[in-house]
Protein backbone atom coordinates (compact mmCIF):
# COMPACT_ATOMS: atom_id res chain seq x y z
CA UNK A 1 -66.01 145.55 -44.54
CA UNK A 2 -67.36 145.96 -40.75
CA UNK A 3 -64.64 143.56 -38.63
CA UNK A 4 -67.19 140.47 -36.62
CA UNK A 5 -64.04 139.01 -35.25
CA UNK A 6 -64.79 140.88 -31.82
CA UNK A 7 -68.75 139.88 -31.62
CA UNK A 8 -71.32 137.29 -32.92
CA UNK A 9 -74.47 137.96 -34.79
CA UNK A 10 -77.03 136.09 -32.94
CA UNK A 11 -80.66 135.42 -33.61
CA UNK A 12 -83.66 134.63 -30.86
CA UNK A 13 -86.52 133.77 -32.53
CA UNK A 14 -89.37 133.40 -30.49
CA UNK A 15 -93.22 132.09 -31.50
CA UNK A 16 -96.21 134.30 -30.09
CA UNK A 17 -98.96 132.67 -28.62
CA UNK A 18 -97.52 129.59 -29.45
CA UNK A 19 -99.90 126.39 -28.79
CA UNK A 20 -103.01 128.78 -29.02
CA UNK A 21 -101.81 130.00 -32.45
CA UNK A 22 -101.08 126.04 -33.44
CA UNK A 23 -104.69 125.51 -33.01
CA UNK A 24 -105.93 128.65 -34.64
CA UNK A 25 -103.50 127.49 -37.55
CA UNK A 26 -105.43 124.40 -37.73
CA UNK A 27 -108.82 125.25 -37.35
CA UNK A 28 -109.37 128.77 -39.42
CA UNK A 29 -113.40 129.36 -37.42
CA UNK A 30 -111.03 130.29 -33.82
CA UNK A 31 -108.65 132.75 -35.78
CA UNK A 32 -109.28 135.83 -34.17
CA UNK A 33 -110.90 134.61 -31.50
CA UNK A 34 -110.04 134.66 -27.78
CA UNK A 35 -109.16 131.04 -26.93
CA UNK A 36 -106.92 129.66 -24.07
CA UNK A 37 -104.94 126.70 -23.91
CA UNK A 38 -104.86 124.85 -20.88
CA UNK A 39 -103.44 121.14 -19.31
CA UNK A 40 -106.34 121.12 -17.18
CA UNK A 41 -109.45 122.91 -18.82
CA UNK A 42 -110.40 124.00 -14.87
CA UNK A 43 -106.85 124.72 -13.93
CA UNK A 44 -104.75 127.27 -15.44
CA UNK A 45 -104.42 128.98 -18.54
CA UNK A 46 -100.82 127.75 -20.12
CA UNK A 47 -101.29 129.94 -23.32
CA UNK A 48 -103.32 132.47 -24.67
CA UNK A 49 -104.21 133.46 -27.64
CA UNK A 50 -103.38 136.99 -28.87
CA UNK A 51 -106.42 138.21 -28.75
CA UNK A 52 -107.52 137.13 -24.72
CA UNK A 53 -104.12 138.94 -23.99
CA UNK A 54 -105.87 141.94 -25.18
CA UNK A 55 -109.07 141.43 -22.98
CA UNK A 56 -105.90 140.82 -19.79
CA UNK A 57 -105.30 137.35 -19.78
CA UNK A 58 -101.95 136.26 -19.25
CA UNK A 59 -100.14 133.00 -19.27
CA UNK A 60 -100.69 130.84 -15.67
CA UNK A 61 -103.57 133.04 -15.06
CA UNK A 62 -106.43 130.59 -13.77
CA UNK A 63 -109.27 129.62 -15.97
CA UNK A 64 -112.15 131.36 -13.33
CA UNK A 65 -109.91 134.61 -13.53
CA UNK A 66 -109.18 134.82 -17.09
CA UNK A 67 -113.26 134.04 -17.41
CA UNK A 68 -113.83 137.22 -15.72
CA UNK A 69 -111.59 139.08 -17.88
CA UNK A 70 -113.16 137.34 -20.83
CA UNK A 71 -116.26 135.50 -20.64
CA UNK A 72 -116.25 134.27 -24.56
CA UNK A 73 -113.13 132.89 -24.22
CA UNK A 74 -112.56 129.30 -25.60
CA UNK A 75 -110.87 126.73 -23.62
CA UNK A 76 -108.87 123.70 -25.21
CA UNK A 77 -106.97 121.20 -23.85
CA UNK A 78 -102.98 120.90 -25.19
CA UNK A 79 -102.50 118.53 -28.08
CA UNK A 80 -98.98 118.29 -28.15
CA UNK A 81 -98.30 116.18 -31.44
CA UNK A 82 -99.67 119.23 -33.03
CA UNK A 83 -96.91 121.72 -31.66
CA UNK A 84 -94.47 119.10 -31.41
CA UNK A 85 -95.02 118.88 -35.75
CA UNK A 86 -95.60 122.50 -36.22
CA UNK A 87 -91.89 122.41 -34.21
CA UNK A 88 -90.33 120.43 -36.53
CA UNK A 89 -91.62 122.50 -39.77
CA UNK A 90 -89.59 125.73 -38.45
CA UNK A 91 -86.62 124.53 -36.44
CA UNK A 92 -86.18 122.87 -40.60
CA UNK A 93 -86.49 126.21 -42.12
CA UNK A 94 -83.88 127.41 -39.85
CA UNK A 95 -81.56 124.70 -41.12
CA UNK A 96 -81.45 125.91 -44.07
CA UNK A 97 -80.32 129.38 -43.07
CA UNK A 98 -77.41 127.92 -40.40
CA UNK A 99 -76.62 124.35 -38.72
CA UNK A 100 -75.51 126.53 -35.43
CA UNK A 101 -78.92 126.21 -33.65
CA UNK A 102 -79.75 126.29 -30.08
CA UNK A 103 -82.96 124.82 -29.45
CA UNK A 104 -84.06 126.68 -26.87
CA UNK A 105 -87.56 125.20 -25.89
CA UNK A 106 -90.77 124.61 -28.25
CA UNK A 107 -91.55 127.44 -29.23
CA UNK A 108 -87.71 129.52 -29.56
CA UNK A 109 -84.45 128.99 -30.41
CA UNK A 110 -80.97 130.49 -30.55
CA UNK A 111 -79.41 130.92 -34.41
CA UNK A 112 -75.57 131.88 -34.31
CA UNK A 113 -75.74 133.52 -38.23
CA UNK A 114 -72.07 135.09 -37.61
CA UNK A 115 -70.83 133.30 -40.49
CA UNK A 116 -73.17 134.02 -42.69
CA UNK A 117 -72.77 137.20 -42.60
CA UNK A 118 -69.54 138.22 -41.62
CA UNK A 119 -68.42 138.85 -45.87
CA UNK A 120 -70.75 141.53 -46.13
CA UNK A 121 -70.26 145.33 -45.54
CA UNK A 122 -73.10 145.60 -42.68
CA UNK A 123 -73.50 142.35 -41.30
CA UNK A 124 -76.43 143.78 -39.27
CA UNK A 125 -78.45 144.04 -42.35
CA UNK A 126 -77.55 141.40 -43.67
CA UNK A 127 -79.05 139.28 -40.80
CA UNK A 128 -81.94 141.01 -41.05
CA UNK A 129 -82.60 140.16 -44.35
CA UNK A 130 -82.04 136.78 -43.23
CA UNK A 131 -84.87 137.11 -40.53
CA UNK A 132 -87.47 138.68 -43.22
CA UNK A 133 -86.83 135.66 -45.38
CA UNK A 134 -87.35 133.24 -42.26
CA UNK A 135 -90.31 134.82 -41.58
CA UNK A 136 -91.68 134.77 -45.50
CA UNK A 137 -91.06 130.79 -45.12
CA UNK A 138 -92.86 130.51 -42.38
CA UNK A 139 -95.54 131.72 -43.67
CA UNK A 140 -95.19 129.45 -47.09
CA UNK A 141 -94.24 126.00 -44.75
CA UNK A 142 -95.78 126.36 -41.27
CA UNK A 143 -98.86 128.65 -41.97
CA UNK A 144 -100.04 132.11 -42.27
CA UNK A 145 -101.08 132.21 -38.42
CA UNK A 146 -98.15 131.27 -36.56
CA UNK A 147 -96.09 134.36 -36.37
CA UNK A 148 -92.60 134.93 -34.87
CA UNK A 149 -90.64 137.44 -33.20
CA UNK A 150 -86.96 137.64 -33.89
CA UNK A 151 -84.18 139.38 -31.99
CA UNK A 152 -80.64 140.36 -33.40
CA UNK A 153 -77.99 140.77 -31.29
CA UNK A 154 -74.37 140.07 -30.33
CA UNK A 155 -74.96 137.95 -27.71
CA UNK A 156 -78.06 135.44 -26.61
CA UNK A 157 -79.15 138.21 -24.16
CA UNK A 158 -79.61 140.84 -26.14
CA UNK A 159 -81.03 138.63 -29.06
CA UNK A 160 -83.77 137.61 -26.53
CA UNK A 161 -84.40 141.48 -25.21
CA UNK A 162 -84.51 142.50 -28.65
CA UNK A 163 -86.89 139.84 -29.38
CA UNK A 164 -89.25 140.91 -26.64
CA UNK A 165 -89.19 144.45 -28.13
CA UNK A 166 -92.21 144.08 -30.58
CA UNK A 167 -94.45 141.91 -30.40
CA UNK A 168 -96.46 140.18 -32.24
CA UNK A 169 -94.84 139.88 -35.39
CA UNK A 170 -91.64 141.94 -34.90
CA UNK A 171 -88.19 142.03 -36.12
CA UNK A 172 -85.67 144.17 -34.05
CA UNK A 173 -81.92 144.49 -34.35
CA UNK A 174 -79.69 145.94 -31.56
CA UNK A 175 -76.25 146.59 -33.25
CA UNK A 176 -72.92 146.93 -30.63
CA UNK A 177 -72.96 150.62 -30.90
CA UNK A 178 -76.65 150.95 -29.64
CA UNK A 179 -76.59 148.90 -26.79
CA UNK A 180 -76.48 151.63 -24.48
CA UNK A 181 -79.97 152.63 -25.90
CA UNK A 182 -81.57 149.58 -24.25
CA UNK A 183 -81.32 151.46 -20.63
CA UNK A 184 -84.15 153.72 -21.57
CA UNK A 185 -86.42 151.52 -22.92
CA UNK A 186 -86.18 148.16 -20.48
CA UNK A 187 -87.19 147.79 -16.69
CA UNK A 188 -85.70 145.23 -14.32
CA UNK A 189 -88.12 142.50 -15.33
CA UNK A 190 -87.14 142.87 -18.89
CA UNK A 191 -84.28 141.29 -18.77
CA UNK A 192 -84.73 137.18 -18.43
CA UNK A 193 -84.04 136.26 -15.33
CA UNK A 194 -85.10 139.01 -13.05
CA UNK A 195 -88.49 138.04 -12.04
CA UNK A 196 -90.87 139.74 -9.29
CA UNK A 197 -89.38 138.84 -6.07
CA UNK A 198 -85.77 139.39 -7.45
CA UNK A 199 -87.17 143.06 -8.53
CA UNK A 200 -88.62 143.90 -4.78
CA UNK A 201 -85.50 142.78 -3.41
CA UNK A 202 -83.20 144.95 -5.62
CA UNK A 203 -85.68 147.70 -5.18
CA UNK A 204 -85.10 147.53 -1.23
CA UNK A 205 -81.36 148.18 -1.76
CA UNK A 206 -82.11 151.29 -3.80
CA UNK A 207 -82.00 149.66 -6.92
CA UNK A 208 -85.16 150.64 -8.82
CA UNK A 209 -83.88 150.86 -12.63
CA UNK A 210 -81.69 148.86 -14.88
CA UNK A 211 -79.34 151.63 -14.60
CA UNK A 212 -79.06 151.82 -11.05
CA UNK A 213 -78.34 147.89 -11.47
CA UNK A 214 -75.88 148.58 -13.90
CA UNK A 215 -74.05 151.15 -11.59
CA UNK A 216 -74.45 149.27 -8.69
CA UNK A 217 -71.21 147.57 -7.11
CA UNK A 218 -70.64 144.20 -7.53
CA UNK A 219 -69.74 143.40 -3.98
CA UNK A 220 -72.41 144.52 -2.75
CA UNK A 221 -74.46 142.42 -4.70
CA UNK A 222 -72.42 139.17 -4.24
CA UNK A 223 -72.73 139.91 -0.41
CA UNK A 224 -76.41 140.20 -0.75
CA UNK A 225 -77.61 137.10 -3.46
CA UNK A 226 -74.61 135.24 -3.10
CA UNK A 227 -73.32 133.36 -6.57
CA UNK A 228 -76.47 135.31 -8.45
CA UNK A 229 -75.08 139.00 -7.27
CA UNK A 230 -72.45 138.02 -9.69
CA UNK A 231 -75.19 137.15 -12.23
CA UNK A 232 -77.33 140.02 -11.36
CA UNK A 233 -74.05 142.76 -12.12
CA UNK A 234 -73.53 141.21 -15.45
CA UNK A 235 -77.22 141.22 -16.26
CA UNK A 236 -77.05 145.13 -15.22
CA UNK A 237 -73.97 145.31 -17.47
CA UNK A 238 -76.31 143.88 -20.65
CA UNK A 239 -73.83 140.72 -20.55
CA UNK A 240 -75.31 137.64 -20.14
CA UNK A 241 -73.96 134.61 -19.20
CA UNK A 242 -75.24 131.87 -21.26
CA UNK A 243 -72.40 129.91 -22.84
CA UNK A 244 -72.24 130.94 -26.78
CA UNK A 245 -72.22 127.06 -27.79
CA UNK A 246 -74.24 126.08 -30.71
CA UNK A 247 -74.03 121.94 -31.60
CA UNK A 248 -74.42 121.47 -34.70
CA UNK A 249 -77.63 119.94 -35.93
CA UNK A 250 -77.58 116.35 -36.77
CA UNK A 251 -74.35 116.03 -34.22
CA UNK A 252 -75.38 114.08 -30.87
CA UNK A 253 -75.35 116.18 -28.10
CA UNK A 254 -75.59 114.15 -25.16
CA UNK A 255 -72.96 115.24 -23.12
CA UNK A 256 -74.91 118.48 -22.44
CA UNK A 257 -77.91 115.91 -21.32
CA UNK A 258 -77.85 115.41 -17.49
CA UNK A 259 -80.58 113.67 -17.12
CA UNK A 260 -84.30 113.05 -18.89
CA UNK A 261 -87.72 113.12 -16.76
CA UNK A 262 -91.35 113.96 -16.70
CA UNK A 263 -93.55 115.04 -14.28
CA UNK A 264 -97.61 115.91 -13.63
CA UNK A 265 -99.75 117.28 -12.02
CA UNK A 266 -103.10 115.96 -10.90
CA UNK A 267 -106.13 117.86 -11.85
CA UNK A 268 -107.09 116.76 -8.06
CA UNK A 269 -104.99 116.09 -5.25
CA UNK A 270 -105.00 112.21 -4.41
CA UNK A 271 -104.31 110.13 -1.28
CA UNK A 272 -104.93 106.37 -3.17
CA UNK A 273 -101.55 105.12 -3.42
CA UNK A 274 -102.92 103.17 -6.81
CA UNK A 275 -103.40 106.15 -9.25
CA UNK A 276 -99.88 107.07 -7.96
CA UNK A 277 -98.61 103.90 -9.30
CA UNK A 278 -100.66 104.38 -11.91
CA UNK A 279 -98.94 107.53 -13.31
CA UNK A 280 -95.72 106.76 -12.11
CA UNK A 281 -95.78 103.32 -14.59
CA UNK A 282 -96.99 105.93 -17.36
CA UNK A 283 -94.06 108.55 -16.81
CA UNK A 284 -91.35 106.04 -16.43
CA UNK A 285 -92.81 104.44 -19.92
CA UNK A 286 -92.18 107.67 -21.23
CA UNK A 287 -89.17 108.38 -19.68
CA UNK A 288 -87.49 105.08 -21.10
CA UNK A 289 -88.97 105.76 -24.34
CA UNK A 290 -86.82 109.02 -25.14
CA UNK A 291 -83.76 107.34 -23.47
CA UNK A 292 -84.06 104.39 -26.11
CA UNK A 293 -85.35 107.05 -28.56
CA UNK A 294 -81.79 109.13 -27.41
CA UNK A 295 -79.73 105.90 -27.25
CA UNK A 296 -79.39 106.38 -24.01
CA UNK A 297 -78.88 104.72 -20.63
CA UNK A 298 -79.21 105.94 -16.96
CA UNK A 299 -77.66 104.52 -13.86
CA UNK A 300 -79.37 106.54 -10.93
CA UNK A 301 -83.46 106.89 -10.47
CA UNK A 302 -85.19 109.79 -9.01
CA UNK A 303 -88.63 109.80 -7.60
CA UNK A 304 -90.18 113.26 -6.71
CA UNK A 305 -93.29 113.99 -5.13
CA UNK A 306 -95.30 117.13 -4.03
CA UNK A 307 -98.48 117.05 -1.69
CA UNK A 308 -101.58 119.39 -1.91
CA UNK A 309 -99.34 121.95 0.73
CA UNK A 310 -96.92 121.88 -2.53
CA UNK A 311 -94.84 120.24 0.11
CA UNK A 312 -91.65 118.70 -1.89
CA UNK A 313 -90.15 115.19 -1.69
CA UNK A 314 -87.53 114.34 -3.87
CA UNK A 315 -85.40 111.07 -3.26
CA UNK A 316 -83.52 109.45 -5.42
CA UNK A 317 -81.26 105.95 -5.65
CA UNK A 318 -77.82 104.89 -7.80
CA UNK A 319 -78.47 101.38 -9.06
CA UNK A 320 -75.52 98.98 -10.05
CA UNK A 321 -76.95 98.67 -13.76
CA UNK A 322 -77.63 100.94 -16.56
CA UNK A 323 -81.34 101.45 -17.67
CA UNK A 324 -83.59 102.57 -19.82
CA UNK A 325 -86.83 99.96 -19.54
CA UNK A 326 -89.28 101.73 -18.27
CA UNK A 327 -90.75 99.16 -16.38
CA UNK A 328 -87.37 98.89 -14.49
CA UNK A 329 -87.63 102.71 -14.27
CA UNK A 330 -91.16 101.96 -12.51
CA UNK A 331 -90.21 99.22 -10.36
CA UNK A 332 -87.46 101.68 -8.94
CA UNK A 333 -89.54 104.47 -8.38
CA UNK A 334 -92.24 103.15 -6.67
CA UNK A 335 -89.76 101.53 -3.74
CA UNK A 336 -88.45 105.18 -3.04
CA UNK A 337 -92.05 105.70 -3.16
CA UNK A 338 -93.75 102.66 -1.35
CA UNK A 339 -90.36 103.33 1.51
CA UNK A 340 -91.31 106.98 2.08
CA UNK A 341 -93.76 108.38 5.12
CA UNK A 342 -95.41 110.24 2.14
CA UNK A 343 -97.07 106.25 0.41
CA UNK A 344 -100.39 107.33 2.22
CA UNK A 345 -100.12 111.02 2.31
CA UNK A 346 -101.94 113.77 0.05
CA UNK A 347 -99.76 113.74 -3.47
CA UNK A 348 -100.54 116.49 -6.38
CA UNK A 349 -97.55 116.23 -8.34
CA UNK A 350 -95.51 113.08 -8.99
CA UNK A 351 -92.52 112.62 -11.52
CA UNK A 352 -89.40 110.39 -12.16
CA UNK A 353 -86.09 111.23 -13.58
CA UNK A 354 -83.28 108.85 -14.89
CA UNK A 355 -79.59 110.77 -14.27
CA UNK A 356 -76.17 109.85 -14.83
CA UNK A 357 -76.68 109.01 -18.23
CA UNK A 358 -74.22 107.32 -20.91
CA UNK A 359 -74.23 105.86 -24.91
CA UNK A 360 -77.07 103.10 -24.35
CA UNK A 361 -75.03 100.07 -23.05
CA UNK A 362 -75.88 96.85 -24.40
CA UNK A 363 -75.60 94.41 -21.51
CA UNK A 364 -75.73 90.89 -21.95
CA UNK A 365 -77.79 88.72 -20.12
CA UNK A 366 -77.79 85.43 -19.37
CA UNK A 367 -81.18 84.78 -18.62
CA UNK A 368 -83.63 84.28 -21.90
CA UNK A 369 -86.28 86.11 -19.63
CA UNK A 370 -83.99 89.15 -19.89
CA UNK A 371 -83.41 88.92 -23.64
CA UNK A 372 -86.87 88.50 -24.27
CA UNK A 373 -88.31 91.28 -22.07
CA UNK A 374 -85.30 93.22 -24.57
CA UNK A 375 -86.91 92.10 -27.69
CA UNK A 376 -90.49 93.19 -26.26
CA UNK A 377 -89.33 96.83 -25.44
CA UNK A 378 -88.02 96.95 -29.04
CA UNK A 379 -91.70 95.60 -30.91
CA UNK A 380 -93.60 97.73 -28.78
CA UNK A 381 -91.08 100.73 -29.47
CA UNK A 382 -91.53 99.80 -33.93
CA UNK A 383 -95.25 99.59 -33.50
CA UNK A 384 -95.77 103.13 -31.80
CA UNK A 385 -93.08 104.65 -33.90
CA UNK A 386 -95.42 103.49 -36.92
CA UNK A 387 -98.92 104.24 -34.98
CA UNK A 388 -98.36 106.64 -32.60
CA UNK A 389 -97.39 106.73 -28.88
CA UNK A 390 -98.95 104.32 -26.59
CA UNK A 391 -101.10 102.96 -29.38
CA UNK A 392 -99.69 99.74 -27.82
CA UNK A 393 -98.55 99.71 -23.75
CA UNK A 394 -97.72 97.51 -21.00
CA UNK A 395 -101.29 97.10 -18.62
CA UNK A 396 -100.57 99.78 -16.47
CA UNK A 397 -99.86 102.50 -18.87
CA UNK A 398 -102.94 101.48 -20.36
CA UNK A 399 -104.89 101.83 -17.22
CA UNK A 400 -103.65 105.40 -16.76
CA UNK A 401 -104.49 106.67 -19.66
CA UNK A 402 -107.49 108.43 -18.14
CA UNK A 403 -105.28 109.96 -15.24
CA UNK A 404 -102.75 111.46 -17.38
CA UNK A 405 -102.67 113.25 -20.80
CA UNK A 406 -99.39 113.36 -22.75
CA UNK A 407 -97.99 116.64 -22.46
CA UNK A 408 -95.88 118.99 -23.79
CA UNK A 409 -94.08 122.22 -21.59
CA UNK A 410 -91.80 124.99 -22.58
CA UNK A 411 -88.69 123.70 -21.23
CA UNK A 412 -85.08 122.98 -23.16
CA UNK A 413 -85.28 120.23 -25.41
CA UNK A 414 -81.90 118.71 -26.75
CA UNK A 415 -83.18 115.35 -27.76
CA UNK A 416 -85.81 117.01 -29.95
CA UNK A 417 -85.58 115.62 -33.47
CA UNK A 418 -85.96 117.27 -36.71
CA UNK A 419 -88.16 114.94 -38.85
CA UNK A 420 -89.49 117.91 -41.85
CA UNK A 421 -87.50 119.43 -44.51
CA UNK A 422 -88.50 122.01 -46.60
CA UNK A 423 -87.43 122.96 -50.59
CA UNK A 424 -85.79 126.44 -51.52
């Protein structure tokens, strides 16, 4: 029996072509067709389908660009329920294969299957055969078109190289013993984290291959990047340094949550102060929502702003109360806002975060005004839990809805909630 004591067996398994393969999934006349989806149908393009990334078109690519790559390609706007369902359909079959999940964004996630197979004689193969079923259900409970790529590893890193290996549709397991392998087969940017600009500034210090990375001295490094040259040795070493920690699903996790937000962009920059207010009400509404949703309460606002020069303001105040209205969210927000020298300047991008967060605390009031503006937030919250979000809003919401679409990004998502299960 192979010894796992030393070393995890860790799975990445990451969707390809996520949200444009959620809408092929649904509509069978654009499967195998180039389609892009986008946030903004004249911005950029936020995901392609498989087939426009054979015709060159590439994730943030703009719309006029990846036009002239592919002039039959069809544009969609996100719908975000849809991959937010088709979400909750897989991260269930993975339940059933482990409880140790890291839900890494949307469309991936982290699956620690180290105890399920550290009995058997090649524990390797054994978690393969654990991917090949995963992908079989897939197939059977979230559809024939959405496709995954899984990585095997003994560490997050090398689950998530692995998992960029083959694509679409791939399975690939590095075992301990062929690690070393890797160095032939990767470049710089293969490994997460080292992006363009990290890559021409290693190259100007001689470093032009993983290997040289790997053989490079750490000092040097440090006294080059700083804190990241430390990073950057370990990534050249194949050791990454995510934290192994997988909650358990079901278990709240909201110590690892720092703080909840949302942001957006403008499809056109803006100088009238109203449809800032506008969208601020709207994001704070949401904001509060997934605190209450989370059971959770925040005691410092943030407002952030960024103007057509993607100039950045970011201010942010530490209130004497715990919150998680999102009208007092709003009413917040916009005083940073209404305070700042940027109220009448250019804005593109405007969001609001609620940090220092803790259990929701029930604070009694003893004004009636305050209990019953409680008891509104709660009817409003059971009717769009029963009809769908913002099917019923406070006036300015409502007014925004034309200004802002609900959206849905890649980022880590620790509040997400499983709501499908699937049979054997």
């Amino acid at each position: 029996m192979q010894q796992t004591q030393n070393f995890k067996v860790i799975a990445h398994i990451d969707m390809n072509s996520y949200f444009a393969s959620c809408e092929q999934q649904a509509n069978p006349f654009l499967r195998g067709k180039p389609i892009g989806i986008c946030e903004h149908l004249g911005g950029i393009i936020i995901a392609p389908s498989i087939e426009a990334k054979k015709f060159g078109v590439k994730t943030a690519m703009p719309v006029w660009e990846a036009k002239k790559l592919c002039p039959h390609i069809q544009l969609f706007h996100t719908d975000p329920d849809k991959y937010r369902e088709t979400t909750g359909r897989f991260l269930s079959i993975f339940l059933k294969h482990t409880e140790k999940i890291e839900k890494y964004s949307i469309d991936e996630a982290f699956l620690d299957l180290t105890d399920n197979v550290k009995n058997f004689k090649d524990p390797w193969a054994e978690a393969s055969k654990i991917a090949e079923e995963i992908k079989k259900e897939m197939h059977t409970y979230v559809g024939d078109w959405i496709k995954c790529s899984i990585g095997i590893g003994s560490d997050k890193l090398i689950a998530k190289i692995a998992s960029d290996l083959k694509k679409p549709d791939g399975l690939t397991v590095v075992r301990p013993e062929d690690k070393g392998s890797l160095y032939e087969k990767l470049s710089l940017t293969d490994i997460p984290g080292i992006g363009r600009q990290t890559e021409k500034a290693l190259n100007m210090m001689g470093i032009k291959s993983l290997r040289d990375l790997k053989d490079f001295p750490e000092s040097k490094l440090v006294a080059h990047f700083g804190i990241q040259g430390h990073h950057l040795y370990q990534m050249g070493q194949l050791e990454g340094s995510w934290k192994e920690d997988f909650a358990d699903e079901g278990k709240e996790d909201q110590e690892a949550l720092k703080s909840m937000g949302h942001a957006y962009t403008l499809p056109v920059a803006s100088a009238d102060a109203k449809i800032a207010l506008q969208v601020l009400f709207k994001l704070s509404e949401m904001v509060g929502r997934r605190l209450r949703e989370a059971k959770l309460s925040g005691s410092t606002v943030h407002f952030i702003l960024t103007d057509r020069k993607n100039e950045y303001f970011n201010k942010q105040k530490k209130l004497g109360r715990y919150i998680q209205d999102g009208r007092e969210i709003f009413l917040e927000a916009a005083k940073i806002f209404e305070n700042s020298e940027h109220y009448k300047k250019n804005f593109k991008l405007i969001g609001v975060t609620v940090s220092g967060l803790k259990e929701e605390v029930n604070q009694l009031s003893l004004f009636d005004i305050d209990q019953t503006k409680s008891r509104l937030v709660k009817y409003l919250d059971e009717i769009n839990d029963k009809y769908g979000e913002f099917t019923i809003s406070r006036v300015p919401a409502w007014e925004a809805r034309s200004l802002i679409r609900d959206s849905v990004g890649f980022g880590r998502m620790k509040e997400f909630k499983v709501k499908y299960k699937t049979g054997k």
